[in-house]
Protein backbone atom coordinates (compact mmCIF):
# COMPACT_ATOMS: atom_id res chain seq x y z
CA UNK A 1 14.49 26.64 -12.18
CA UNK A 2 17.95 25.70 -10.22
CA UNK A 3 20.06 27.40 -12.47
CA UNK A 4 17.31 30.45 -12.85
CA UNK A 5 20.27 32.98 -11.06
CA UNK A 6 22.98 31.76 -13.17
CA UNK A 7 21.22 32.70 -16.20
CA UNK A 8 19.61 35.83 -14.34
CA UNK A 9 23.12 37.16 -14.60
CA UNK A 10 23.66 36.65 -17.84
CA UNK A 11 20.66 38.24 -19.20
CA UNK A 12 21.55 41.11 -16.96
CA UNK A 13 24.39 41.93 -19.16
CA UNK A 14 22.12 42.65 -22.14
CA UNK A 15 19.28 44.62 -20.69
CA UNK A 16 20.85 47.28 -21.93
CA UNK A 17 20.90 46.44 -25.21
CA UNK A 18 17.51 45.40 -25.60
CA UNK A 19 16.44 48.75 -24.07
CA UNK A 20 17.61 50.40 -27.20
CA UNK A 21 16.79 48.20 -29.85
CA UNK A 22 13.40 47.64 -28.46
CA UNK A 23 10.46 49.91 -29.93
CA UNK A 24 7.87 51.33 -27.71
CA UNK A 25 4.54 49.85 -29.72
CA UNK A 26 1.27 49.95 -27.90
CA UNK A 27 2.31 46.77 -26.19
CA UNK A 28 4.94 48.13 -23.95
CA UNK A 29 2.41 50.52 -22.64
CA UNK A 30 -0.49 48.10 -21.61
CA UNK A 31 2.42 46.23 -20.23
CA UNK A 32 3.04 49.21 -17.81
CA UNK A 33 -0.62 49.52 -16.93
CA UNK A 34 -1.35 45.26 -16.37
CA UNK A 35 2.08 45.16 -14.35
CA UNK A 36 1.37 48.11 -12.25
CA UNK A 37 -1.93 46.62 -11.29
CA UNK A 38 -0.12 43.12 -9.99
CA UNK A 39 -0.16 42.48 -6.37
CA UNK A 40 2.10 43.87 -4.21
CA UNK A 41 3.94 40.68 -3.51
CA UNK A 42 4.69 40.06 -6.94
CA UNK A 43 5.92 43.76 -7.46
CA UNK A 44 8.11 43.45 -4.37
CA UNK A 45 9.76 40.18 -5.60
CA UNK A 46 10.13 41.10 -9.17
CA UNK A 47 12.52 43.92 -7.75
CA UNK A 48 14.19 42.23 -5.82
CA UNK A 49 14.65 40.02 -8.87
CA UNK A 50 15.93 43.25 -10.73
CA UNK A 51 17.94 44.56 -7.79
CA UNK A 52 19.71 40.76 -8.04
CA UNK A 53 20.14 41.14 -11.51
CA UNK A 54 21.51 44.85 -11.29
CA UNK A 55 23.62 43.83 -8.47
CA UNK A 56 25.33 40.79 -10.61
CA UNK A 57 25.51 42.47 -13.32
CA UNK A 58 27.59 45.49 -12.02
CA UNK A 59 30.16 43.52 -9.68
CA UNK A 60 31.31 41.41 -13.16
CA UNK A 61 31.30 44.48 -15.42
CA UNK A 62 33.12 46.83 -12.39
CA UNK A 63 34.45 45.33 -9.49
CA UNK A 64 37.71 42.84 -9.50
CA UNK A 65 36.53 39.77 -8.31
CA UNK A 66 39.61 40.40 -5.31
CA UNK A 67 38.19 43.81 -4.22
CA UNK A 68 37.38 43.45 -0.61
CA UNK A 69 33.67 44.42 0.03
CA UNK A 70 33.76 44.40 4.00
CA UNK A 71 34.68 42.62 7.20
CA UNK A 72 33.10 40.43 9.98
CA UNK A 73 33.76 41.82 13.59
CA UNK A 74 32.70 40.33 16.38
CA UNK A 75 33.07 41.37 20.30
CA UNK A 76 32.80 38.71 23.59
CA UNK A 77 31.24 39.35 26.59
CA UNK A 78 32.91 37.73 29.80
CA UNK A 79 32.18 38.37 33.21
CA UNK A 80 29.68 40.86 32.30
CA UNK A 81 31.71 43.33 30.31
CA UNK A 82 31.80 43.17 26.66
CA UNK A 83 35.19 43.59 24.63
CA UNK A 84 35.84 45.94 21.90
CA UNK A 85 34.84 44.92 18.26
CA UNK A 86 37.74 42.74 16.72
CA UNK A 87 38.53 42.55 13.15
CA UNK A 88 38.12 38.64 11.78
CA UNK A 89 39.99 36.74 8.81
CA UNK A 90 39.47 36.16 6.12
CA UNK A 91 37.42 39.15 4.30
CA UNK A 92 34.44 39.26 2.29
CA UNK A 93 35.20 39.82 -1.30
CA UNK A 94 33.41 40.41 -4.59
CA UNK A 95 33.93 37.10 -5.31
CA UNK A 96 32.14 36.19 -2.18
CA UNK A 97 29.50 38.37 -2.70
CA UNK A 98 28.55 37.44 -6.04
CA UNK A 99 28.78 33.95 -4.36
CA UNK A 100 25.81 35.05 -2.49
CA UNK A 101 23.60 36.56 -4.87
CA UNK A 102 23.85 33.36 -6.91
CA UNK A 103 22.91 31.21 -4.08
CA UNK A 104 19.56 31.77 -3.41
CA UNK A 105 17.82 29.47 -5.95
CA UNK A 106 14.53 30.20 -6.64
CA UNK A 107 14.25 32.81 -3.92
CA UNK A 108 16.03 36.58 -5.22
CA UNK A 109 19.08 37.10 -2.81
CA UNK A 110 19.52 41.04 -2.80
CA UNK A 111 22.86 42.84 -1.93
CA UNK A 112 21.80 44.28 1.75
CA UNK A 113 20.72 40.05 2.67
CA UNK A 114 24.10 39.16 1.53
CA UNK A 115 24.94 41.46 4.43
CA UNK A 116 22.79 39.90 6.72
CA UNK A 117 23.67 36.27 5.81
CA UNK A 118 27.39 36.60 6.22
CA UNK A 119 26.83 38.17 9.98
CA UNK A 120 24.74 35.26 10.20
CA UNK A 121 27.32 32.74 9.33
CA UNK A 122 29.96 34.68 11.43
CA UNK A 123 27.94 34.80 14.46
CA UNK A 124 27.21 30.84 14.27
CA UNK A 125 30.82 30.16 13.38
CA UNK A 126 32.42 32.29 16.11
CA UNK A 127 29.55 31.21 18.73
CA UNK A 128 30.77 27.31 17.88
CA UNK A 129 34.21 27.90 18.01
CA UNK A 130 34.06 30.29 21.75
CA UNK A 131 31.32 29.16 23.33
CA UNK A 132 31.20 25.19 22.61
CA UNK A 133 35.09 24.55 21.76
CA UNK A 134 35.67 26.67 24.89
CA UNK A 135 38.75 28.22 23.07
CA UNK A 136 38.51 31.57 25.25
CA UNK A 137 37.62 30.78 29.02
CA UNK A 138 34.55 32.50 30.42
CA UNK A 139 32.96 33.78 27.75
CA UNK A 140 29.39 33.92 27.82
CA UNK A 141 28.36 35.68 24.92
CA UNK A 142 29.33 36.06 21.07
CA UNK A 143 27.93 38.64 18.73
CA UNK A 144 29.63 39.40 15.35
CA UNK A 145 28.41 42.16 12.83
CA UNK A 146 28.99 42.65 9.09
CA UNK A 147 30.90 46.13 8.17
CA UNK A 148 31.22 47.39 4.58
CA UNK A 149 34.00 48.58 3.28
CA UNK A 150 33.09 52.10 2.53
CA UNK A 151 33.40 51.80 -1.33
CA UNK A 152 30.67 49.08 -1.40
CA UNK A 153 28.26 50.70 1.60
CA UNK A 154 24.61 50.65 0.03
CA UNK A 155 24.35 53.87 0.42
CA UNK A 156 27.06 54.67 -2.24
CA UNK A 157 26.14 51.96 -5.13
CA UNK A 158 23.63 52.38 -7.55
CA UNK A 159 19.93 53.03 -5.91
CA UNK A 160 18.89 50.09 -8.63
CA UNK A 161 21.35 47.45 -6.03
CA UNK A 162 19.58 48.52 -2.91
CA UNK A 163 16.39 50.34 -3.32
CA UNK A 164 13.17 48.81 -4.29
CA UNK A 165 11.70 52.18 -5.21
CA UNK A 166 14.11 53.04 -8.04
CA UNK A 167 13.49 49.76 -10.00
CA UNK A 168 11.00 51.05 -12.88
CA UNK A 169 8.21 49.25 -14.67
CA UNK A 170 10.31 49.63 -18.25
CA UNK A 171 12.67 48.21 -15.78
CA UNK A 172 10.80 45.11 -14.98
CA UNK A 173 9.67 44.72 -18.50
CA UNK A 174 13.57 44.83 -20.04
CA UNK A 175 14.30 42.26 -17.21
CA UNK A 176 11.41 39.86 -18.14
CA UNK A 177 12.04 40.08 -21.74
CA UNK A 178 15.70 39.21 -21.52
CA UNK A 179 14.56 35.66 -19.24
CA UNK A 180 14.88 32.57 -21.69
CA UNK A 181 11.76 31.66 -19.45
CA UNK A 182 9.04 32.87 -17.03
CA UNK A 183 10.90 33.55 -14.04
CA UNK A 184 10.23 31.14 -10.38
CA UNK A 185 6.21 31.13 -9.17
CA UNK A 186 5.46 33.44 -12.31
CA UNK A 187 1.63 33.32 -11.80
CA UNK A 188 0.45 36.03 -15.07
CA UNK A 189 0.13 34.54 -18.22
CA UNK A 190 -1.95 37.43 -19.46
CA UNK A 191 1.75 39.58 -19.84
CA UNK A 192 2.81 36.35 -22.32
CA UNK A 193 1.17 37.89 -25.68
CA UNK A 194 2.23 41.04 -25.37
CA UNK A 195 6.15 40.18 -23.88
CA UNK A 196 6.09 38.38 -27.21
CA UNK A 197 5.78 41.38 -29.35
CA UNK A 198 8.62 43.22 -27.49
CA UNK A 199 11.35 40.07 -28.08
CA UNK A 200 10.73 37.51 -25.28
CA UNK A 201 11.83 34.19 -26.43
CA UNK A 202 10.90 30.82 -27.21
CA UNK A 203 10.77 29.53 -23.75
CA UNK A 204 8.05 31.86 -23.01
CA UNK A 205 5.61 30.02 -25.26
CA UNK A 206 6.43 32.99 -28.10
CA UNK A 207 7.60 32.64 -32.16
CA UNK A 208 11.51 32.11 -32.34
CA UNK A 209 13.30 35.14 -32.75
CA UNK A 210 15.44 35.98 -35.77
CA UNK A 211 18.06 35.86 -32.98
CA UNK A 212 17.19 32.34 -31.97
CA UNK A 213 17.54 30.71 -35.50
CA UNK A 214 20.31 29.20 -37.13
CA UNK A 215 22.13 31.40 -39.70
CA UNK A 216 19.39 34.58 -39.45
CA UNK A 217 20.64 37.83 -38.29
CA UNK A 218 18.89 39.93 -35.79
CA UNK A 219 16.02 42.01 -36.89
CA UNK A 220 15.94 45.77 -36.26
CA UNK A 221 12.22 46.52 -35.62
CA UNK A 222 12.84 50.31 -36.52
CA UNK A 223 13.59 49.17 -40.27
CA UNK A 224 17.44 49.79 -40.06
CA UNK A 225 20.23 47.53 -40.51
CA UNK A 226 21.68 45.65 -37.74
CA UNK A 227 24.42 47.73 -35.85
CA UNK A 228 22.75 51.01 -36.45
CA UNK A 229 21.68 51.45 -33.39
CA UNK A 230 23.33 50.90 -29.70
């Protein structure tokens, strides 16, 4: 399951798709009901799965990799009196923050932690360079905080990057279709047969899709031809 985020983001990209090609049978509504009755702790990490995903997913199709998303600053206290908050180099891109999201493994890495994890690494950077290099005499305290730029704030990307609530059960049912697999400590193999039905794949334990074998074109289940639809 290493490479579980890598291929996260790629399925991200065709959510979409499958959202529109993919009828609404019976299935897709017991599916709501059996995943709305999972525990809490599986609902909170299969968003934050999503939220990953979403997150991903609109940085590549958006953002240039270059953008700057925000800054470490970091102040020092000496002889009882904190300085000001100082600007430190280099920035945080997009490229750095994708970075992030694609780092966690098997454990979903949302876009508010990656905030938290580079003040993290700034604060032990800055705290070995002052404190145990002694590069600035007298200073007895480090602290360093992350600061977005304020076209990537969480308050002003999508709700589906940040916010938990917004993340939808047709939401978490596009995002486990599009897995080749069941996704890290999936522990319901009662949503297997009827994922199946709606396109999950072969790594699942389901029937290849038309998709999945050599030469065959995909199958619209509405009865038109392939194209017609978005």
């Amino acid at each position: 399951m290493g490479r579980f985020l890598e291929t996260l983001a790629v399925a991200a990209v065709v959510v979409l798709a499958l959202s529109c090609s993919i009828v609404d049978p019976g299935d897709r509504e017991e599916l709501r009901r059996r995943i709305a009755m999972l525990p809490p702790d599986t609902l909170s990490t299969w968003a934050k799965w999503n939220m990953n995903a979403n997150a991903v997913k609109w940085l590549r199709m958006y953002k240039d990799p270059n953008d700057q998303v925000g800054k470490l600053q970091c102040r020092l206290k000496a002889g009882g009196t904190w300085s000001g908050w100082n600007d430190q180099e280099p920035t945080y891109t997009v490229a750095d923050l994708l970075d992030c999201l694609l780092s966690g493994g098997d454990i979903p890495v949302t876009y508010t932690m990656c905030a938290d994890l580079f003040q993290g690494v700034g604060d032990a950077a800055m705290k070995s360079k002052i404190l145990h290099e002694q590069q600035v005499p007298g200073v007895t305290h480090v602290e360093c905080r992350f600061v977005w730029d304020f076209r990537y704030e969480p308050e002003k990307v999508p709700s589906n990057l940040t916010n938990p609530r917004s993340i939808t059960l047709d939401e978490l049912i596009d995002w486990l279709i599009s897995l080749p697999a069941p996704p890290p400590g999936f522990a319901s193999p009662q949503l297997v047969p009827l994922l199946c039905p709606l396109g999950a794949g072969p790594g699942w334990g389901c029937p290849p899709r038309p998709t999945d074998l050599p030469g065959e074109q995909p199958t619209d289940p509405t009865g038109g031809e392939p194209g017609d639809h978005p």
